[in-house]
C-alpha atoms as a PDB file:
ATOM      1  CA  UNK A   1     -39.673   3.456 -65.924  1.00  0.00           C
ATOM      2  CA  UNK A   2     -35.822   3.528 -65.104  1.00  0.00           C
ATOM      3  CA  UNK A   3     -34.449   6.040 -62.412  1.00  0.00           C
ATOM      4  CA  UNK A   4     -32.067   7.056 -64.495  1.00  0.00           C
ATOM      5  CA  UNK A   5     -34.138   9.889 -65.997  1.00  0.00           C
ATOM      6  CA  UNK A   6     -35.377  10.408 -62.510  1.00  0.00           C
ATOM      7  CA  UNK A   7     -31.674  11.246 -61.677  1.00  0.00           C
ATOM      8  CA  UNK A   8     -31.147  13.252 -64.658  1.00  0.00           C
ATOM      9  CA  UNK A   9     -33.768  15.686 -63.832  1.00  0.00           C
ATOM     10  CA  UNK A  10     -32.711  15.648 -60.233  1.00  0.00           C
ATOM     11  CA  UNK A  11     -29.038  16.761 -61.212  1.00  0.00           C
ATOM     12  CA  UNK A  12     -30.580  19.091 -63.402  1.00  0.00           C
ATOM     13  CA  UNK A  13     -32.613  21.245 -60.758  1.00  0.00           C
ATOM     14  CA  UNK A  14     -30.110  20.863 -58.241  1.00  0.00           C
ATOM     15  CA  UNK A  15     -26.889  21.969 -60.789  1.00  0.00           C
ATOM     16  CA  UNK A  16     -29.590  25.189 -61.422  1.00  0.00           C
ATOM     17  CA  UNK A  17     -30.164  25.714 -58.133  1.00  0.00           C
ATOM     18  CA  UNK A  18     -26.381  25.351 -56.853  1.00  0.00           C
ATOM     19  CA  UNK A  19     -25.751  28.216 -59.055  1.00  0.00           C
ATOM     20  CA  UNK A  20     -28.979  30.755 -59.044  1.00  0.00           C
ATOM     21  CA  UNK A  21     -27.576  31.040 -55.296  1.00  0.00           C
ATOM     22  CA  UNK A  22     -24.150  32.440 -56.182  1.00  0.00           C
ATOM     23  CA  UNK A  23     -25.905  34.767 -58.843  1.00  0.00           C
ATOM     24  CA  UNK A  24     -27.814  36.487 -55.486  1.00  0.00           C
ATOM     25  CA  UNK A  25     -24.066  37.854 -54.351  1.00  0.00           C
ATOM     26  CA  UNK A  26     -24.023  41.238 -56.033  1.00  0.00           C
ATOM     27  CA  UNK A  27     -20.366  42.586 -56.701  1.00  0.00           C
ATOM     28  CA  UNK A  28     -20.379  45.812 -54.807  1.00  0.00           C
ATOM     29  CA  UNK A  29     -20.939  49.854 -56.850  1.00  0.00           C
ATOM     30  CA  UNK A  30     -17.942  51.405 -56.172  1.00  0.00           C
ATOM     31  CA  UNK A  31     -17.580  55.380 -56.780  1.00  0.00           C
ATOM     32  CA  UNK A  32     -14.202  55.845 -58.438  1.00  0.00           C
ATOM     33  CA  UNK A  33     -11.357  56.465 -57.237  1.00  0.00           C
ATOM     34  CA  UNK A  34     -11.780  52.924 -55.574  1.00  0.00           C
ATOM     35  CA  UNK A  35      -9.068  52.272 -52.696  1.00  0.00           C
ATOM     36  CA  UNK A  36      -8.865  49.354 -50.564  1.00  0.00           C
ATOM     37  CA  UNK A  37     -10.169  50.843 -47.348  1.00  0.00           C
ATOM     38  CA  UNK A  38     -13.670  51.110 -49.373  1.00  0.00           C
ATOM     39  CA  UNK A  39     -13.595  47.785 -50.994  1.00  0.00           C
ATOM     40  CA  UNK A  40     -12.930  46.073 -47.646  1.00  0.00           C
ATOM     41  CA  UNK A  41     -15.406  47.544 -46.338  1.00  0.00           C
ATOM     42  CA  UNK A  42     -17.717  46.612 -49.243  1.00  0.00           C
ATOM     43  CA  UNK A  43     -17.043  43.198 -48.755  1.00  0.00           C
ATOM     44  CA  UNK A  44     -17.841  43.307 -45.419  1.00  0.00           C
ATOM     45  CA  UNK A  45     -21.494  44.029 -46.181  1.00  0.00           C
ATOM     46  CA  UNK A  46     -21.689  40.934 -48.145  1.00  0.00           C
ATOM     47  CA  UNK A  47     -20.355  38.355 -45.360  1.00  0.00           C
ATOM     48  CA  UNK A  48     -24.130  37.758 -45.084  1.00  0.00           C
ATOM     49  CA  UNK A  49     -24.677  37.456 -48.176  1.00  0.00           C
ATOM     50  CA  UNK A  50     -21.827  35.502 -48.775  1.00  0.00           C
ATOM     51  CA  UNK A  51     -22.329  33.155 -45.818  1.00  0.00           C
ATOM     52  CA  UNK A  52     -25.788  32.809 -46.951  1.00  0.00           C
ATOM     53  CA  UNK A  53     -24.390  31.412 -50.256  1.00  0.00           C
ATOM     54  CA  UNK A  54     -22.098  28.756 -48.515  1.00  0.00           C
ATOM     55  CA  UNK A  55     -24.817  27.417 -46.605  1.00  0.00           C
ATOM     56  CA  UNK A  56     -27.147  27.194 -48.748  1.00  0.00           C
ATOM     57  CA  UNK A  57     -25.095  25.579 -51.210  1.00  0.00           C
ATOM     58  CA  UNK A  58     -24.075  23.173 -48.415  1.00  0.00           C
ATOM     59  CA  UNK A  59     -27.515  22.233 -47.372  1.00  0.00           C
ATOM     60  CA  UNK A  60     -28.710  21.613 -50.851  1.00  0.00           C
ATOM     61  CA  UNK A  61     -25.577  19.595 -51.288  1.00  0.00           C
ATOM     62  CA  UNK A  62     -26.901  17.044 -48.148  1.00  0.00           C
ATOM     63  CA  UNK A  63     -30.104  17.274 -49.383  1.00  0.00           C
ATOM     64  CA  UNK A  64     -28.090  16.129 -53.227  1.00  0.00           C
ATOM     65  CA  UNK A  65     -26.633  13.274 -51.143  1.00  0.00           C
ATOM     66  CA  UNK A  66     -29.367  11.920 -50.026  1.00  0.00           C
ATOM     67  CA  UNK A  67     -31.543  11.506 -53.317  1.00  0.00           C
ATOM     68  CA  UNK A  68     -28.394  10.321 -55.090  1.00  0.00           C
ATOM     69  CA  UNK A  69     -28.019   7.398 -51.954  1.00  0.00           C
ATOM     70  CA  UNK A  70     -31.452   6.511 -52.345  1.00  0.00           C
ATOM     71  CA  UNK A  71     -31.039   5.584 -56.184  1.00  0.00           C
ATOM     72  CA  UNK A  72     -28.207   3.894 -55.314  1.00  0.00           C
ATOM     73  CA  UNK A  73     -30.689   1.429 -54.838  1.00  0.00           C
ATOM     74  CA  UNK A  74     -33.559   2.223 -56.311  1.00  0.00           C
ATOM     75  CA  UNK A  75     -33.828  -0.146 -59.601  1.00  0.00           C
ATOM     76  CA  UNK A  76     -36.997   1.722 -61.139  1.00  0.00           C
ATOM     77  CA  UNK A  77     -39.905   4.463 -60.504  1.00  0.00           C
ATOM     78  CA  UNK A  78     -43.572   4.878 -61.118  1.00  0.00           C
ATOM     79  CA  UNK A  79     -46.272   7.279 -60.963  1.00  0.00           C
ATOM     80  CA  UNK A  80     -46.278   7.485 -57.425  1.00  0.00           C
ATOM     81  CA  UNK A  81     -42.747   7.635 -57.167  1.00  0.00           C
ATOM     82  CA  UNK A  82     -42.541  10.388 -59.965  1.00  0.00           C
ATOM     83  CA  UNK A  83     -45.015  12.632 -58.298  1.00  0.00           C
ATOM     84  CA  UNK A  84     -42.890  12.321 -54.965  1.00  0.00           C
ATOM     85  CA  UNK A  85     -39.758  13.416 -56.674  1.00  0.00           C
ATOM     86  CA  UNK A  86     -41.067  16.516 -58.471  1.00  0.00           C
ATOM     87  CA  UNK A  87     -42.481  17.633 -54.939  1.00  0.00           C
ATOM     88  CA  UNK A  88     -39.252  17.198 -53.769  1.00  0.00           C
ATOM     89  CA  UNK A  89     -37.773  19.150 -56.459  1.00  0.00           C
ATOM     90  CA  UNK A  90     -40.108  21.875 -56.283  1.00  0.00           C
ATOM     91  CA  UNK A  91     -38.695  22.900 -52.486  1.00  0.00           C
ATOM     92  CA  UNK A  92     -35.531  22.145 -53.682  1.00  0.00           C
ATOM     93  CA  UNK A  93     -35.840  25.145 -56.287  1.00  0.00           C
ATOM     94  CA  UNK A  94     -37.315  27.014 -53.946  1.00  0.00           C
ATOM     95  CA  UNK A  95     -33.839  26.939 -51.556  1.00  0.00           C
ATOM     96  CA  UNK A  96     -32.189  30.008 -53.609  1.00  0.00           C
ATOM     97  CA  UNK A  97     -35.219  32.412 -53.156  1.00  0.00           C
ATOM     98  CA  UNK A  98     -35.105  31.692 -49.148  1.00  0.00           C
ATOM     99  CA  UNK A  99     -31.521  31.487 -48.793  1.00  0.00           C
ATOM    100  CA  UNK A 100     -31.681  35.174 -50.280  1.00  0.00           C
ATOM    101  CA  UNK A 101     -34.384  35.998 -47.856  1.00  0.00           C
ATOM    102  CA  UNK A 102     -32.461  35.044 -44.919  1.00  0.00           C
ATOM    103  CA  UNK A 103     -29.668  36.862 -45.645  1.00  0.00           C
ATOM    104  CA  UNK A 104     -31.234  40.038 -46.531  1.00  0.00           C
ATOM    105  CA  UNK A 105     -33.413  39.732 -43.338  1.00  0.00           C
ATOM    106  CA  UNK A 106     -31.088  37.048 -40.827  1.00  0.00           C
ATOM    107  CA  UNK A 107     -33.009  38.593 -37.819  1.00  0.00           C
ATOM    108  CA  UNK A 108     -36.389  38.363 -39.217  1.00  0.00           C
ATOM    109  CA  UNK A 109     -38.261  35.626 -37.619  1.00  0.00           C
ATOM    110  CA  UNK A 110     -40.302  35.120 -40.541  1.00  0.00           C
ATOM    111  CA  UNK A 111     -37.385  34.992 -42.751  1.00  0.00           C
ATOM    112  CA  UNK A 112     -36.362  32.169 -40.359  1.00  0.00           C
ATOM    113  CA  UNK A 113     -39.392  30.433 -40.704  1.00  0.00           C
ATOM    114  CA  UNK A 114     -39.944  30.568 -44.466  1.00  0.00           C
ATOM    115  CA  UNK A 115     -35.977  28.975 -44.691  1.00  0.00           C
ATOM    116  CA  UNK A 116     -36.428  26.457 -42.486  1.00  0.00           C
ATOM    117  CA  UNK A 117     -39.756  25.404 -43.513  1.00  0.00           C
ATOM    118  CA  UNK A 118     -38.494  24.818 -47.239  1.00  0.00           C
ATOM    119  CA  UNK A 119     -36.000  22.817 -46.204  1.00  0.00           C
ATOM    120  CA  UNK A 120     -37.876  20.542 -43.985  1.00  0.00           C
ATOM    121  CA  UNK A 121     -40.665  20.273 -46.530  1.00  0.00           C
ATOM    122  CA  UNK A 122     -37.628  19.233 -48.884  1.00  0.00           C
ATOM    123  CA  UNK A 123     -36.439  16.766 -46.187  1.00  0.00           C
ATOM    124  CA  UNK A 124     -40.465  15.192 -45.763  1.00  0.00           C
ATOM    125  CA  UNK A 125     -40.915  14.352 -49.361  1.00  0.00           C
ATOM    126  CA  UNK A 126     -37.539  12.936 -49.530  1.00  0.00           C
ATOM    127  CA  UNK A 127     -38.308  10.644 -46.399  1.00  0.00           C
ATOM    128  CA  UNK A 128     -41.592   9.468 -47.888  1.00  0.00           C
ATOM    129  CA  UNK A 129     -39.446   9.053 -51.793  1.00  0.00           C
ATOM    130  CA  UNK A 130     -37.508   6.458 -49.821  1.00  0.00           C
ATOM    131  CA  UNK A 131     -40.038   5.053 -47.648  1.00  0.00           C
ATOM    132  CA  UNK A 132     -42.541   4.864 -50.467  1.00  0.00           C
ATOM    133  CA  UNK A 133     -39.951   2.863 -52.823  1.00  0.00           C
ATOM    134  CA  UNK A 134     -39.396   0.739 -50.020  1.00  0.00           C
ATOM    135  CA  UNK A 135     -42.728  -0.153 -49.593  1.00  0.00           C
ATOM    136  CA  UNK A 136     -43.333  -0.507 -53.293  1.00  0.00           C
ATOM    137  CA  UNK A 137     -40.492  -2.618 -54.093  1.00  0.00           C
ATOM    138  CA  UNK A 138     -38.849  -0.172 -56.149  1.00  0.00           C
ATOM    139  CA  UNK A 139     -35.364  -0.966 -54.318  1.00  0.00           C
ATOM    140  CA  UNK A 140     -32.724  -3.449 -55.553  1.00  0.00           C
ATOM    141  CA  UNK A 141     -33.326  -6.705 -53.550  1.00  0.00           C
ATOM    142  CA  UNK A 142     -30.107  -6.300 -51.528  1.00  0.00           C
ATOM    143  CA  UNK A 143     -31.344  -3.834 -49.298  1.00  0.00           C
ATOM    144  CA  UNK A 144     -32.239  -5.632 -46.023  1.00  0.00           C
ATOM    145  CA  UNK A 145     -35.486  -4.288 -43.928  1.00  0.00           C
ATOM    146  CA  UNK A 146     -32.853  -2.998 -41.351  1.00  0.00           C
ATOM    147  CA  UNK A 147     -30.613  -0.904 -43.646  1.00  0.00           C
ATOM    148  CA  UNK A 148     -33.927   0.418 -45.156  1.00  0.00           C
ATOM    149  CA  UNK A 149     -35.065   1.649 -41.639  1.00  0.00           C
ATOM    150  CA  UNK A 150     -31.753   3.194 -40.586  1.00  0.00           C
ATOM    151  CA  UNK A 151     -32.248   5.409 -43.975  1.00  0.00           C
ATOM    152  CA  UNK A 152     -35.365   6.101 -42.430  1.00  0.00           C
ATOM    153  CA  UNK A 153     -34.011   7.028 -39.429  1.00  0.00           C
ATOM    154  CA  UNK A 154     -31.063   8.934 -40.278  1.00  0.00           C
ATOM    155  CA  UNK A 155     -33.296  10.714 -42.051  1.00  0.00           C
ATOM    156  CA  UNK A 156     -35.903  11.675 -39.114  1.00  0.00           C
ATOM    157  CA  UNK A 157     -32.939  12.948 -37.173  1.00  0.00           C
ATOM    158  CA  UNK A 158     -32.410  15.305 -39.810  1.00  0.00           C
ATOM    159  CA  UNK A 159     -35.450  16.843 -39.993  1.00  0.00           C
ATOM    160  CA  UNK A 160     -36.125  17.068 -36.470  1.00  0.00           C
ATOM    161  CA  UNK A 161     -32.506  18.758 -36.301  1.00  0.00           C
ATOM    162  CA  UNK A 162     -33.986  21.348 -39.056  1.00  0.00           C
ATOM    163  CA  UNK A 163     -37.482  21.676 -36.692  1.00  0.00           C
ATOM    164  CA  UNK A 164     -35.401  22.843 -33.818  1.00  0.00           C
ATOM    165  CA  UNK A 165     -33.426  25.259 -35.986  1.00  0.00           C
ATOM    166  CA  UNK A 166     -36.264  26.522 -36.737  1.00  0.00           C
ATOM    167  CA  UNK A 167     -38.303  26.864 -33.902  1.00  0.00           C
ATOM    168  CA  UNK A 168     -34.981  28.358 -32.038  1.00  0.00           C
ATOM    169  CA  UNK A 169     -34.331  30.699 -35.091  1.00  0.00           C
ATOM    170  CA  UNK A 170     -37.818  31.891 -34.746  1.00  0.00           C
ATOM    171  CA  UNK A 171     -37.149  33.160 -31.118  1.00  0.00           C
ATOM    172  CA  UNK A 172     -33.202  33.272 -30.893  1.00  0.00           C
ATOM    173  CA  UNK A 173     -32.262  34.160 -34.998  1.00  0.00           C
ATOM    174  CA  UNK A 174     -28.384  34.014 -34.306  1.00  0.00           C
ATOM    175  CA  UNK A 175     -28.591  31.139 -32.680  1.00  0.00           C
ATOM    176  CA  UNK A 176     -30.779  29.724 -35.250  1.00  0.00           C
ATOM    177  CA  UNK A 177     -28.719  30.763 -38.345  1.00  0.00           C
ATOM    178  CA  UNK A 178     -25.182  28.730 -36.184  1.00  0.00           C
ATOM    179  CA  UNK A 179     -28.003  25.506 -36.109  1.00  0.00           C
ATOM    180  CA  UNK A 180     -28.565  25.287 -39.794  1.00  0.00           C
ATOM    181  CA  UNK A 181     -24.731  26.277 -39.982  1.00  0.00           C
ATOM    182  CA  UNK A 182     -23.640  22.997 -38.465  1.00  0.00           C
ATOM    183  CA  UNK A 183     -26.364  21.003 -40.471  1.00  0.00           C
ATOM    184  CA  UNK A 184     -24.476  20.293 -43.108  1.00  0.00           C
ATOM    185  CA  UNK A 185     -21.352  19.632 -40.731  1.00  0.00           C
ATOM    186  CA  UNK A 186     -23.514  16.799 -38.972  1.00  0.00           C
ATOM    187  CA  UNK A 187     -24.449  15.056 -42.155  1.00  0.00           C
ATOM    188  CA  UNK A 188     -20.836  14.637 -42.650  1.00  0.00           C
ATOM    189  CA  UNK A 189     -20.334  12.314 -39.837  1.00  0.00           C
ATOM    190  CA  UNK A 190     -20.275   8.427 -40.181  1.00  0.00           C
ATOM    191  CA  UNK A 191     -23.606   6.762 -38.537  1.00  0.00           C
ATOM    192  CA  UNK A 192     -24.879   3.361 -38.090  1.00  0.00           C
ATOM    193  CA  UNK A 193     -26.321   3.352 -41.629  1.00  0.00           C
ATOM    194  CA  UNK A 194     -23.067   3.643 -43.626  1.00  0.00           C
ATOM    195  CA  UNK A 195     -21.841  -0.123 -42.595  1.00  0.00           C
ATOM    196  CA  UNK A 196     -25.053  -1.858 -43.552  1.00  0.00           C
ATOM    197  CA  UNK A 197     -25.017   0.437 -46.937  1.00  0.00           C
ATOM    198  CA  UNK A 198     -21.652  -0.598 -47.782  1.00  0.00           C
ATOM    199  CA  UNK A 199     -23.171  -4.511 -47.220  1.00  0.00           C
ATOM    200  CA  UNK A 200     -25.862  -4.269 -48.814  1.00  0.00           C
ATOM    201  CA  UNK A 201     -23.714  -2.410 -52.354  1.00  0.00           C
ATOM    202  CA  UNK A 202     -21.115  -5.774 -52.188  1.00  0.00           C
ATOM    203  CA  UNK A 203     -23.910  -7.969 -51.521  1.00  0.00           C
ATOM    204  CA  UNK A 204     -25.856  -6.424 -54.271  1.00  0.00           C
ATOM    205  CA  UNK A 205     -21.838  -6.157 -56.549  1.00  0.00           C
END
């Protein structure tokens, strides 16, 4: 089968997702008259809410990244392969409902947990897509054993960044809620893997 439909789908969840987290920011029920004083001070009670959004929408855009990198180079998909992805789909979908959960309850430990834990479970089934299609020879024959292992490790270092989140969050919640803040801000820096990508693409061009 070609990945292309495999993409598709992918976009797909992760355009519906991206957007069922904006629709959990409620505008605020004003009494009227309405003056400023009160709707600044409406808003206020949403920065949670609101900051919940932005990360949410941040992490789900690293975890975006990384499946659209991966079939930058993967050439085809089968069973196995399928299965993997709609795993990894499922606790992307899931991402809304626990971003809302954290920031109705950010000093809930179990709120914490529950967040955390779909995101990692996102970021293990995404780790064994790539390793799998590795494996399988599902990747274009450009990609070297080296830049397929520094995928692999980029991705460890992710999820063990989201373990410790969570394991802080679950004693220390603010401090757990400013990890998974700077998540997405860590993805953003270059690594070791971006040179041998950019090889293996011309190589491959």
């Amino acid at each position: 089968m070609e990945s292309r439909r495999v993409e598709a789908l992918a976009d797909g969840v992760f355009a519906v997702a991206m957007t069922l987290l904006v629709l959990g920011v409620h505008l605020p029920e004003l009494p009227a008259p309405v003056t400023g004083a009160a709707l600044l001070a409406a808003l206020r009670a949403l920065a949670l809410s609101l900051a919940g959004y932005a990360v949410g929408f941040l992490l789900l855009g690293t975890l975006w990244l990384g499946h659209h990198n991966q079939f930058r180079f993967i050439r085809r998909a089968d069973r196995t392969l399928l299965w993997l992805n709609l795993f990894f789909l499922l606790a992307v979908a899931l991402v809304p409902f626990t971003t809302a959960l954290i920031a109705r309850y950010p000093l809930q430990p179990v709120a914490m947990a529950i967040f955390g834990g779909t995101l990692l479970l996102a970021g293990v089934f995404l780790f064994a897509h790539w390793s799998y299609a590795v494996n399988a020879g599902l990747v274009d024959d450009a990609v070297t054993p080296e830049a397929a292992e520094l995928i692999r490790e980029r991705m460890s270092m992710a999820m063990v960044a989201c373990l410790v989140a969570t394991i802080i969050g679950a004693f220390l919640p603010k401090a757990g809620l400013v990890l998974f803040g700077c998540m997405p801000v860590l993805s953003m820096l270059p690594g070791r893997v971006d040179p041998a990508l950019a090889e293996d693409v011309s190589t491959s061009d």
